[in-house]
Protein backbone atom coordinates (compact mmCIF):
# COMPACT_ATOMS: atom_id res chain seq x y z
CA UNK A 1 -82.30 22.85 10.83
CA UNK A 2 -83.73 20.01 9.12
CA UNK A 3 -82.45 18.77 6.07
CA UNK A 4 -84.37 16.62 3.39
CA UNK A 5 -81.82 14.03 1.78
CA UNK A 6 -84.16 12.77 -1.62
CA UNK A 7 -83.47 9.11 -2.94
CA UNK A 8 -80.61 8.54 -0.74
CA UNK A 9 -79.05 4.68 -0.99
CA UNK A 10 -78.40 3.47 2.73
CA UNK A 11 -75.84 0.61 3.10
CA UNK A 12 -75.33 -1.33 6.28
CA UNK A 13 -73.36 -4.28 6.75
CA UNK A 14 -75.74 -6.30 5.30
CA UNK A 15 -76.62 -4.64 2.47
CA UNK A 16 -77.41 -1.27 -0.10
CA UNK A 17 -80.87 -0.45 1.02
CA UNK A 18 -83.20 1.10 -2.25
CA UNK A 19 -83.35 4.78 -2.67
CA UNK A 20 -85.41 6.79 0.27
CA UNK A 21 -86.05 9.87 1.71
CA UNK A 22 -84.21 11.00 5.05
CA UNK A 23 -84.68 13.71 7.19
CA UNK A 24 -82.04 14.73 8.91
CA UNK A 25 -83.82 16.88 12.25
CA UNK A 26 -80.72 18.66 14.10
CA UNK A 27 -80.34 15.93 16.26
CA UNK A 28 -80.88 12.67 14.26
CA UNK A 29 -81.20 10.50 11.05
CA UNK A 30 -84.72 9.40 10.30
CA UNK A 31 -86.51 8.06 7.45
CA UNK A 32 -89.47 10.68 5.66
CA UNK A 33 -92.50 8.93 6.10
CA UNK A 34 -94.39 12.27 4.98
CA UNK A 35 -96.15 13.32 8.36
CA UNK A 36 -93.04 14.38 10.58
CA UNK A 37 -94.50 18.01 10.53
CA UNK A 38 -90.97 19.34 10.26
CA UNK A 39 -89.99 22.11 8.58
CA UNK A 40 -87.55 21.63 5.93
CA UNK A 41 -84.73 24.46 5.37
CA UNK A 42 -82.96 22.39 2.43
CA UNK A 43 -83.78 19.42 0.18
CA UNK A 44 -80.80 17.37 -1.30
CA UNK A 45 -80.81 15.47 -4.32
CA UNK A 46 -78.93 12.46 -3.24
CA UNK A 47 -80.03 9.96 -6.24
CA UNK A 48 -76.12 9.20 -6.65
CA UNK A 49 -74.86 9.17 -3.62
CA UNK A 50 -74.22 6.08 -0.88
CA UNK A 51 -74.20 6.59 2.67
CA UNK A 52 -73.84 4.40 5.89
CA UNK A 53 -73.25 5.49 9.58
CA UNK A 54 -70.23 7.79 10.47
CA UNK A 55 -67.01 6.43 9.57
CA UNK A 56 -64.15 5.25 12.40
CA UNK A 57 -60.23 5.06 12.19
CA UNK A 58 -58.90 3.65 14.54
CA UNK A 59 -55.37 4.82 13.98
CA UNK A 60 -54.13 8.34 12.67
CA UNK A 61 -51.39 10.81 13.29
CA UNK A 62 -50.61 14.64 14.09
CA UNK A 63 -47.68 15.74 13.75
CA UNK A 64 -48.65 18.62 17.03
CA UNK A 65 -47.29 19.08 19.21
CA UNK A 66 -43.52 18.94 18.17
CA UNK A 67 -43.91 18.30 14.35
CA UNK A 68 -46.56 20.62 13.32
CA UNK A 69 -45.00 21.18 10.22
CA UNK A 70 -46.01 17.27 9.00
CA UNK A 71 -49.84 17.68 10.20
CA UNK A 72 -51.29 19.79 12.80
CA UNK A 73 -54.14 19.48 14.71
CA UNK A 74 -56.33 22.23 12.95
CA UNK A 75 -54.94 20.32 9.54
CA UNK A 76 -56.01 16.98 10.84
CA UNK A 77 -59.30 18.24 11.90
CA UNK A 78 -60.20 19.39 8.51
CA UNK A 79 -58.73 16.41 6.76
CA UNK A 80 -61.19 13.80 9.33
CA UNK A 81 -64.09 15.51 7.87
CA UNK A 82 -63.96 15.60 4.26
CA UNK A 83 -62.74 11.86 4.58
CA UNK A 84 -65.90 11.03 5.88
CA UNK A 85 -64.88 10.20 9.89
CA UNK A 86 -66.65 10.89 12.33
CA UNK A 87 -64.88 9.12 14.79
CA UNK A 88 -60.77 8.55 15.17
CA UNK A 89 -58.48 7.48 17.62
CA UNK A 90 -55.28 9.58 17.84
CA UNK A 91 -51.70 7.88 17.96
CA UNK A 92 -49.19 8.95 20.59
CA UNK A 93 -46.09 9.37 18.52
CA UNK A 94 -45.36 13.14 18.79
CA UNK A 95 -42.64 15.51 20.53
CA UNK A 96 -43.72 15.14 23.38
CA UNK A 97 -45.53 11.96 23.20
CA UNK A 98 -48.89 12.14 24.85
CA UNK A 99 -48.30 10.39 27.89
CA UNK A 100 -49.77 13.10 30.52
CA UNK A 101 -52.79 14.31 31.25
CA UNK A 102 -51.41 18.17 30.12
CA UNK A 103 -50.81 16.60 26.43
CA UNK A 104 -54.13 15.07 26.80
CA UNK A 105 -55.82 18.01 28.06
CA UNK A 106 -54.38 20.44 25.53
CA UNK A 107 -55.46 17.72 22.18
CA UNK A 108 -58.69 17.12 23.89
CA UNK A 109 -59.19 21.15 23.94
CA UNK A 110 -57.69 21.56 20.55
CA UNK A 111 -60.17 18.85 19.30
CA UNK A 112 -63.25 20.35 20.92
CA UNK A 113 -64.69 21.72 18.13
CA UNK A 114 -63.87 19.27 15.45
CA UNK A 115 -67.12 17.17 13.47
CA UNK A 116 -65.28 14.34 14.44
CA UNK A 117 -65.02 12.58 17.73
CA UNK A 118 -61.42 12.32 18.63
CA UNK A 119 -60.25 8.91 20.67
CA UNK A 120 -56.92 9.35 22.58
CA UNK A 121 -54.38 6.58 22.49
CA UNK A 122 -52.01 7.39 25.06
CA UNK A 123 -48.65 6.08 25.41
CA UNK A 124 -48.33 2.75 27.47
CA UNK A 125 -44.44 3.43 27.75
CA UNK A 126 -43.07 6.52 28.15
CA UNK A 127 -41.93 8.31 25.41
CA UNK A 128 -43.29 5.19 23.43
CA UNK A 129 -39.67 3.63 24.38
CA UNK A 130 -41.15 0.59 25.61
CA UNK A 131 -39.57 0.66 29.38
CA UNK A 132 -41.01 2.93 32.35
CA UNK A 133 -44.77 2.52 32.52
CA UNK A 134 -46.57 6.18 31.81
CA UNK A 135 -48.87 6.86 34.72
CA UNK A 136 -52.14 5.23 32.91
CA UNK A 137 -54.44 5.52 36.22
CA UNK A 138 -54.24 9.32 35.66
CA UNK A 139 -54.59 9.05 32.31
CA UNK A 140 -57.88 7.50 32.88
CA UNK A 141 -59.28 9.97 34.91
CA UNK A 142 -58.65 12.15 31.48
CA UNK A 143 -61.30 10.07 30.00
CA UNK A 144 -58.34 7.88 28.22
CA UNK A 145 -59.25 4.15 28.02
CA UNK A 146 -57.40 3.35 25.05
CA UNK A 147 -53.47 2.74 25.90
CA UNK A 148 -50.56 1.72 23.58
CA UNK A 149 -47.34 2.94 21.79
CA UNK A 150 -48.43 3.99 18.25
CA UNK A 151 -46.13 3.07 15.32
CA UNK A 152 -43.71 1.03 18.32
CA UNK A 153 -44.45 -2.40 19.69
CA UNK A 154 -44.64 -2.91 22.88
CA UNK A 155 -41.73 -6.17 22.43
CA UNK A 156 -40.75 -6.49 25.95
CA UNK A 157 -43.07 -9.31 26.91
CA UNK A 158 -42.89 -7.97 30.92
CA UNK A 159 -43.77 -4.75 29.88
CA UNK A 160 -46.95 -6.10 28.01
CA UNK A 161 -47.96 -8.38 30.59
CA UNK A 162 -47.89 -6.21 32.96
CA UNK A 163 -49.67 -3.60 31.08
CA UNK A 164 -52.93 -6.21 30.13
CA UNK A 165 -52.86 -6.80 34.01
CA UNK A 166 -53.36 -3.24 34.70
CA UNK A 167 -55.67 -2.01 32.02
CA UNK A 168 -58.40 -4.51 33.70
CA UNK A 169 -58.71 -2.21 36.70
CA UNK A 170 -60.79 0.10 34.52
CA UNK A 171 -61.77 -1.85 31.48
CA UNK A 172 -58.91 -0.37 29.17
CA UNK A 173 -57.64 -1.42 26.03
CA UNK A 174 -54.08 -1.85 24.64
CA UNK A 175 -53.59 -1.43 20.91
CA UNK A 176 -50.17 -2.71 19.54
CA UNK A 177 -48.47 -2.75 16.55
CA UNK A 178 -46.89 -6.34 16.56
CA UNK A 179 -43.67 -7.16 15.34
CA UNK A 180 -40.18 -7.92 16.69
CA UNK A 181 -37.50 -4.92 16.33
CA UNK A 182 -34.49 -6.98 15.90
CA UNK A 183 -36.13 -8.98 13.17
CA UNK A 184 -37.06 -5.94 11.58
CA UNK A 185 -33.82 -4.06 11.74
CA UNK A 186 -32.36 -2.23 9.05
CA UNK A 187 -35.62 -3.58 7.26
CA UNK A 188 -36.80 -1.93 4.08
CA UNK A 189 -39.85 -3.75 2.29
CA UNK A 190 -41.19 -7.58 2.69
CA UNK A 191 -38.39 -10.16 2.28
CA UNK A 192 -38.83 -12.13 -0.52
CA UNK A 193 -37.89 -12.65 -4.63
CA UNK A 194 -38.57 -9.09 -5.06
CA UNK A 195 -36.87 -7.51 -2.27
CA UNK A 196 -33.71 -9.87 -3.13
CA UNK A 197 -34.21 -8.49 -6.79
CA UNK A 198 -34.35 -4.87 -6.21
CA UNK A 199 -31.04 -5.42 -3.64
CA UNK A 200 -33.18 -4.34 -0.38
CA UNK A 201 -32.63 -5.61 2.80
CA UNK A 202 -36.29 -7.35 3.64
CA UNK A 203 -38.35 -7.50 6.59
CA UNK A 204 -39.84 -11.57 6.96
CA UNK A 205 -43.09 -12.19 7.72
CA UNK A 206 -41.61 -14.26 10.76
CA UNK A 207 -41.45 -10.79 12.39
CA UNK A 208 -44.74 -10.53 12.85
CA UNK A 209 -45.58 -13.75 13.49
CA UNK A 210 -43.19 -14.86 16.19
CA UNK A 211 -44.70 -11.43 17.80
CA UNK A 212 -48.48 -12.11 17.35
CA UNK A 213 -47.59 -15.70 18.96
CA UNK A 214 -45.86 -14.05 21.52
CA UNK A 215 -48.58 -11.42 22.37
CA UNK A 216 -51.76 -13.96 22.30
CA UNK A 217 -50.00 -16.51 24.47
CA UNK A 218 -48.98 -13.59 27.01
CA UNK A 219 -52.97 -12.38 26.55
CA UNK A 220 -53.90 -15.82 27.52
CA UNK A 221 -52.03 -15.61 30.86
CA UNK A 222 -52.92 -12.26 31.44
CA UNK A 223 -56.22 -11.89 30.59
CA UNK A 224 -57.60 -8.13 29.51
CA UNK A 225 -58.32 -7.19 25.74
CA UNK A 226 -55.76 -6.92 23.37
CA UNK A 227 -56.28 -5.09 19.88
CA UNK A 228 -53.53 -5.68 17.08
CA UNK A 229 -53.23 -3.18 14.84
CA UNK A 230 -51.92 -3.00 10.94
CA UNK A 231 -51.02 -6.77 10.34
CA UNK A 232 -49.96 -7.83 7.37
CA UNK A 233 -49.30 -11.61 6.75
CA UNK A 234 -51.23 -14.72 6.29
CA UNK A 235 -49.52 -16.16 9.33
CA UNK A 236 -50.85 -13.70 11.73
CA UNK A 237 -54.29 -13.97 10.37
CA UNK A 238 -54.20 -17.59 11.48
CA UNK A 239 -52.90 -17.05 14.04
CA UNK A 240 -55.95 -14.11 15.18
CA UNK A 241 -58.32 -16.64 14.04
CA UNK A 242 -57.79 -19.36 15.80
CA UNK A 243 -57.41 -17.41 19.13
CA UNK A 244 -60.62 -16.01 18.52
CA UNK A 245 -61.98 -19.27 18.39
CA UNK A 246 -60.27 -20.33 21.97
CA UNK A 247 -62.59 -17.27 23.12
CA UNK A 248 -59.49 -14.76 24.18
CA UNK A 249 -60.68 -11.09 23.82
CA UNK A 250 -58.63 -10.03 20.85
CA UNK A 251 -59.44 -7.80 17.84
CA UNK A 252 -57.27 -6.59 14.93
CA UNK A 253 -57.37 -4.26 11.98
CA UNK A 254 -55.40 -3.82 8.54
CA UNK A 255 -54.42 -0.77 7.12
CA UNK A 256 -55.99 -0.06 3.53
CA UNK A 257 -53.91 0.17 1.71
CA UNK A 258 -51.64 -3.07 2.48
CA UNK A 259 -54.78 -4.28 0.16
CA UNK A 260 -53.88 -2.27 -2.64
CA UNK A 261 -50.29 -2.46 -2.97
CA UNK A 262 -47.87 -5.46 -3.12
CA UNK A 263 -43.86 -5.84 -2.52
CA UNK A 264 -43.99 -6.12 -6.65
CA UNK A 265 -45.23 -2.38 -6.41
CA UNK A 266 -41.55 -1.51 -4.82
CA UNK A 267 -39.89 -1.79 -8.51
CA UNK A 268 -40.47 2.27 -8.89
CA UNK A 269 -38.00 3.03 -5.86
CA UNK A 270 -41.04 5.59 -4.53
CA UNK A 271 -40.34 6.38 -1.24
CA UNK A 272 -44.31 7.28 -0.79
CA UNK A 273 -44.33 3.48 -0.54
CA UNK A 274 -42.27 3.20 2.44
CA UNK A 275 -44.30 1.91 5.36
CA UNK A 276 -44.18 -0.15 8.23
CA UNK A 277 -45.68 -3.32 8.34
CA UNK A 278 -44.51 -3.22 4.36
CA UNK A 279 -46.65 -4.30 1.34
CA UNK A 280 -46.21 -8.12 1.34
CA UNK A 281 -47.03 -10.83 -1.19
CA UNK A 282 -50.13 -12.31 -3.14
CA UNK A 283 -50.76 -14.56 -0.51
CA UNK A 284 -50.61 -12.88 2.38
CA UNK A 285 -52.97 -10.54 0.55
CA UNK A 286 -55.14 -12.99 -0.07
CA UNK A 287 -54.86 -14.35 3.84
CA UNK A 288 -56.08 -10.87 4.66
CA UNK A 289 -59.16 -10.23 2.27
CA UNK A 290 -60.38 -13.99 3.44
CA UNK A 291 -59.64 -12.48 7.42
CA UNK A 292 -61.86 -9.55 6.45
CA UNK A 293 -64.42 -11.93 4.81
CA UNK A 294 -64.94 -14.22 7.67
CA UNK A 295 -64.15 -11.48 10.47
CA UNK A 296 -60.98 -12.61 11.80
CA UNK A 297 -60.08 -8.77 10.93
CA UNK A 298 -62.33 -6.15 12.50
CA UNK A 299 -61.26 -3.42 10.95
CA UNK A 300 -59.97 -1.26 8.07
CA UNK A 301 -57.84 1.93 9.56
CA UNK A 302 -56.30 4.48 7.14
CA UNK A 303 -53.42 4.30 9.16
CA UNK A 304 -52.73 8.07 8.38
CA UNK A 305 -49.38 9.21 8.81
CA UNK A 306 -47.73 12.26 7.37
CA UNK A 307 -44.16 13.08 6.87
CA UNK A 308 -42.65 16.18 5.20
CA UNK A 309 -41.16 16.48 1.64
CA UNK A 310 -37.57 16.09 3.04
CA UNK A 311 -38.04 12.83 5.02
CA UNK A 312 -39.42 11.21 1.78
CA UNK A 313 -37.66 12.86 -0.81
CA UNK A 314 -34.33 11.36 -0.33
CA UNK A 315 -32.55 7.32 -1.25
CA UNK A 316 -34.98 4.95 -0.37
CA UNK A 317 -33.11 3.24 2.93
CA UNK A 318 -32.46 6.65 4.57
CA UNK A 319 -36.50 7.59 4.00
CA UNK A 320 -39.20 7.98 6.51
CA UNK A 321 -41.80 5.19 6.50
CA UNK A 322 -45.07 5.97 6.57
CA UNK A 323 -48.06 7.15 4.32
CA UNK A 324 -51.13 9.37 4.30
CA UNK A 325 -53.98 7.98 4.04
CA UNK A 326 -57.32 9.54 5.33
CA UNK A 327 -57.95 11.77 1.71
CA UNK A 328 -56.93 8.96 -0.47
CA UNK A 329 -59.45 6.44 1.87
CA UNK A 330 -62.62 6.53 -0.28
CA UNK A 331 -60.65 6.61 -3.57
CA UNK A 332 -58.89 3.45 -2.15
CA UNK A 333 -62.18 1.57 -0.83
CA UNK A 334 -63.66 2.08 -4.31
CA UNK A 335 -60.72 0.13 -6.09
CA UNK A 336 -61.48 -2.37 -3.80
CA UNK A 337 -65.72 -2.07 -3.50
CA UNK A 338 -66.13 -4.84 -6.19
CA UNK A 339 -64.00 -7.21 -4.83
CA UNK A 340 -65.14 -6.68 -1.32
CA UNK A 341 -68.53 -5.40 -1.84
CA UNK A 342 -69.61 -1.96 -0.20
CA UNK A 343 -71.46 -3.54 2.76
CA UNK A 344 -68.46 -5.56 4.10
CA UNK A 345 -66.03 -2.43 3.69
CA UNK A 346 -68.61 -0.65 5.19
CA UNK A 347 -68.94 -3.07 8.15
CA UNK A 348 -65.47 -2.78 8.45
CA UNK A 349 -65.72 1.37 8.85
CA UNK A 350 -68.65 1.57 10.97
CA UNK A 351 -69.77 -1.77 13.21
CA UNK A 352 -66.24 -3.33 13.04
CA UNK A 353 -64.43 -0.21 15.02
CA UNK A 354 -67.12 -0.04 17.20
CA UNK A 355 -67.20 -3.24 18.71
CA UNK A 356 -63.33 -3.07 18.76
CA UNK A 357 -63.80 0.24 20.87
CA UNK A 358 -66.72 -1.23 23.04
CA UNK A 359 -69.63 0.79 21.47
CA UNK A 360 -73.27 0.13 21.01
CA UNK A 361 -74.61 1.78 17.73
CA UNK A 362 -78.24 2.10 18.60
CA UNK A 363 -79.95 5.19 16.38
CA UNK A 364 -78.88 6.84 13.85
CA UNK A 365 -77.44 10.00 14.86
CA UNK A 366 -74.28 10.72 12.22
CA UNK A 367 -73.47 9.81 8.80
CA UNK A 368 -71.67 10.02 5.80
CA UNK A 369 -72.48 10.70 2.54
CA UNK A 370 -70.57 10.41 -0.44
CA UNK A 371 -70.38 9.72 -4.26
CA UNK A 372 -68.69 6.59 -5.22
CA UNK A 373 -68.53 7.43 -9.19
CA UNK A 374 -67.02 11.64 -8.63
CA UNK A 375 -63.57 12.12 -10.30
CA UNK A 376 -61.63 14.63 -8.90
CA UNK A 377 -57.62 15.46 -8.96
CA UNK A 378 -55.64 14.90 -5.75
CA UNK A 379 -53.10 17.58 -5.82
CA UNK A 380 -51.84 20.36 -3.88
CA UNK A 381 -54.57 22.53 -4.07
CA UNK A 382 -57.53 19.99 -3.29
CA UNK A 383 -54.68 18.40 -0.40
CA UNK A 384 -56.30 19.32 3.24
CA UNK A 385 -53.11 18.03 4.92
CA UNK A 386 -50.01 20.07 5.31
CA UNK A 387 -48.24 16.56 3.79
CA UNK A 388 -48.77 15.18 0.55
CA UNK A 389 -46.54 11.59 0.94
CA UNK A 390 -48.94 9.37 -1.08
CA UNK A 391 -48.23 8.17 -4.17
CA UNK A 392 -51.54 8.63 -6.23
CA UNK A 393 -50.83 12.38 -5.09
CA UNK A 394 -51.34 14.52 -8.65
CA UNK A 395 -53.13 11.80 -10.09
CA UNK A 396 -56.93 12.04 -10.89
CA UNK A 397 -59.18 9.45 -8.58
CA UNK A 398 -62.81 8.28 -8.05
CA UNK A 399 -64.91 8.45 -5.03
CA UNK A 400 -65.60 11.46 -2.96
CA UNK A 401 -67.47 12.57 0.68
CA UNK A 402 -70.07 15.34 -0.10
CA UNK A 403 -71.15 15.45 3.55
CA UNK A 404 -70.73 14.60 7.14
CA UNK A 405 -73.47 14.76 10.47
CA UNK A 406 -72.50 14.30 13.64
CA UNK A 407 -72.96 16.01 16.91
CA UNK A 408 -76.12 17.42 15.85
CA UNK A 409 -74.37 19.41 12.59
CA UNK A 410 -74.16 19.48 8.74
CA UNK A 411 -71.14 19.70 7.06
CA UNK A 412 -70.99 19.71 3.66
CA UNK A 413 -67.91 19.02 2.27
C-alpha cells in the first residue's frame, strides 16, 4: 500500500530538512519526485509533523516472564510503538532471568509480531548474580550477540575480564551498568548538600567512577567492546572521553531523563523519582549535555522500567527504584529540543544506537513520525503500560508519535 506523506519535515543528524513529499511504497521511504507511477491508497497531511529514521533504545524492561503484572510482553509491545521505536534491546532482569536459549526462544516468539525489532540482552551471569558464567556460546547460536546483567554491574573484575575475553570469539558485546555495590549500599539519591538536607543516605559519584576506571583499564587488557550504560557524573564522562581518544572500543549512553531531573528535584519525597544511577547535580548535568555535544555519549536510552503501585507507593528508603520511561520519551526530548537541538537528540535516537549495536543505516526503510507541538494528558486511560511509576503521570504534556514504518508496515498510532 503506498502512502503519500505531504510537506513532511525530515531531520537527520545534521539537520531539519524543508517540507517534502514522501512516498512510503510497502517496502521503503522515498522522496515524490512526481513520476514513481505508484498508486497511492492514502495521502497524509504532515505540514506539522517531524520525522527522522526509526527510533532505538537500547535498554528497556518486561516484567514477563515472572512479573507480568509490572509490564508484559504484549504491554511492552504496544508501548515500543506509540513511543516511536522501532528498534529496542531487552534487559535480562526477570523471574527467570533470560539466560537460556528456552527464555530466549519463548521472548523472541512472543516478539515476532511486534513493529519493533526486539534486541536480546542476555544475562552474562547467571541469574544476573554476577558469579557462574551463563552458557553465552549457546546463547549465540540464538542469534544473541548482546550480553550483560541489566540493572546489576558486573563488579567482579574476573568475572568481566573474562567475559570481554570471550565475547571476541563471535564479535559480542557486553553492556554494563557501572558502579560499585558496596559504595552504593543502602544508597538513596546522589550524595551531596541536598541529600544531607533531606536526611537521605547518598550514593557519591565516586561509585561510578572508581567503577568506570576499573572497567576501561580491565577493557584495555582485555580487549573486546565494552558499552556503559546509564552514567551519570561528570567524572565518568571524562573518563569515556579520554579512553575514546586512546582508541579502546567503548561506547556509552545516558538515560533521559537524568537530563531533566536533578538531586534538588528529591525535596517532594516522590518515590516515582527513585532510580538507579540517581539524579545528580548541576554539574554533572552539565558534564553530560557537553558528552552528548561532542559525542563522548552515544546514546539517549529511555531506560524503561516499570514497577507496580505497591513497590512505589510506600516510605521512600523501602521503595523500588526505577522509572518508566518509553511514553513519557518524546514529551521529555521536547523539554530538552531547544537546548539540544532536534538533530543532535535525534542523532542520539537513530545513528548513535546504531553504531553502538554495529549497524549500517543505508536506505530508508522505517520511520517515525510525530508532532512536536500536540498536547495530550498522560493518565490512566491514554497509559499503554500496565505501570504508571512516572511522575508527570496525570499531568498534561507536549509532543506525540502519530506513526511508525518498519518491516514493510504502517502503523498509525
Amino acid at each position: 500500500m503506498a502512502v503519500l506523506l505531504q510537506s513532511l519535515r525530515l531531520i537527520d543528524p545534521q539537520r531539519i530538512h524543508p517540507p517534502k513529499n514522501y512516498i512510503f511504497t510497502g517496502s521503503e521511504i522515498v522522496e515524490d519526485n512526481g513520476d514513481s507511477g505508484l498508486k497511492i491508497k492514502e495521502t497524509i497531511d504532515c505540514s506539522t509533523f517531524f520525522a527522522s529514521r526509526g527510533w532505538i533504545d537500547l535498554r528497556c524492561m518486561s516484567g514477563e516472564p515472572g512479573e507480568e503484572y509490572r509490564e508484559s510482553l504484549d504491554s511492552l509491545g504496544e508501548l515500543l510503538a506509540v513511543s516511536g521505536f522501532t528498534k529496542a534491546v531487552l534487559m535480562p532482569n526477570t523471574k527467570p532471568a533470560i539466560q537460556t536459549k528456552n527464555e530466549v526462544q519463548y521472548v523472541q516468539s512472543k516478539a515476532s509480531g511486534w513493529i519493533t525489532d526486539l534486541l536480546i540482552q542476555a544475562a552474562a551471569t547467571k541469574d544476573c548474580k554476577g558469579e557462574d558464567f551463563t552458557d553465552i556460546l549457546d546463547l549465540h547460536h540464538e542469534g544473541v550477540f548482546v550480553l550483560g546483567d541489566g540493572t546489576h554491574p558486573i563488579s567482579n573484575p574476573d568475572r568481566l575480564l573474562k567475559i570481554l575475553q570471550y565475547l571476541q570469539k563471535f564479535g559480542g558485546l557486553l553492556f554494563d551498568q557501572t558502579y560499585d555495590p558496596y559504595l552504593s549500599l543502602f544508597g538513596q539519591m546522589h550524595e551531596g548538600v541536598a541529600s544531607t538536607r533531606l536526611g537521605m543516605k547518598g550514593i557519591p559519584n565516586l561509585s561510578e567512577e572508581i567503577a568506570v576506571h576499573r572497567n576501561l583499564e580491565i577493557l584495555k587488557y582485555a580487549g573486546g567492546k565494552l558499552h556503559l550504560q546509564t552514567i551519570s557524573t561528570k567524572g565518568a564522562v571524562d573518563k569515556i572521553r579520554e579512553a575514546k581518544k586512546e582508541g579502546l572500543k567503548i561506547t556509552a549512553d545516558v538515560s533521559l531523563y537524568q537530563l531533566l531531573f536533578s538531586d534538588e528535584d528529591m525535596a517532594s519525597f516522590d518515590t516515582n523519582l527513585k532510580v538507579m544511577p540517581p539524579f545528580r547535580g548541576k554539574e554533572d548535568r552539565k558534564a553530560l549535555i557537553k558528552g552528548l555535544k561532542d559525542g563522548t555519549i552515544d546514546a539517549i536510552v529511555s531506560n524503561h522500567q516499570p514497577q507496580d503501585f505497591d513497590s512505589k507507593f510506600m516510605e521512600f528508603d523501602l521503595a523500588a527504584f526505577g522509572m518508566a520511561g518509553l511514553q513519557t520519551f518524546l514529551p521529555g526530548m521536547v523539554k530538552l529540543a531547544e537546548e539540544l537541538t532536534w538533530p543532535l537528540l535525534i542523532s542520539k535516537i537513530t545513528e548513535g544506537p546504531a553504531k553502538v549495536l554495529q549497524n549500517e543505516l543505508s536506505k530508508m526503510d522505517n520511520l517515525t513520525v510525530f508532532d512536536p507541538e500536540e498536547n495530550w494528558v498522560f493518565d490512566q486511560k491514554s497509559n499503554k503500560s500496565l505501570s504508571a511509576n512516572m511522575p508527570w503521570f496525570n499531568t498534561k504534556l507536549k509532543g506525540k508519535v502519530k506513526f511508525v514504518i518498519n518491516k514493510g508496515r504502517f502503523v498509525k498510532i
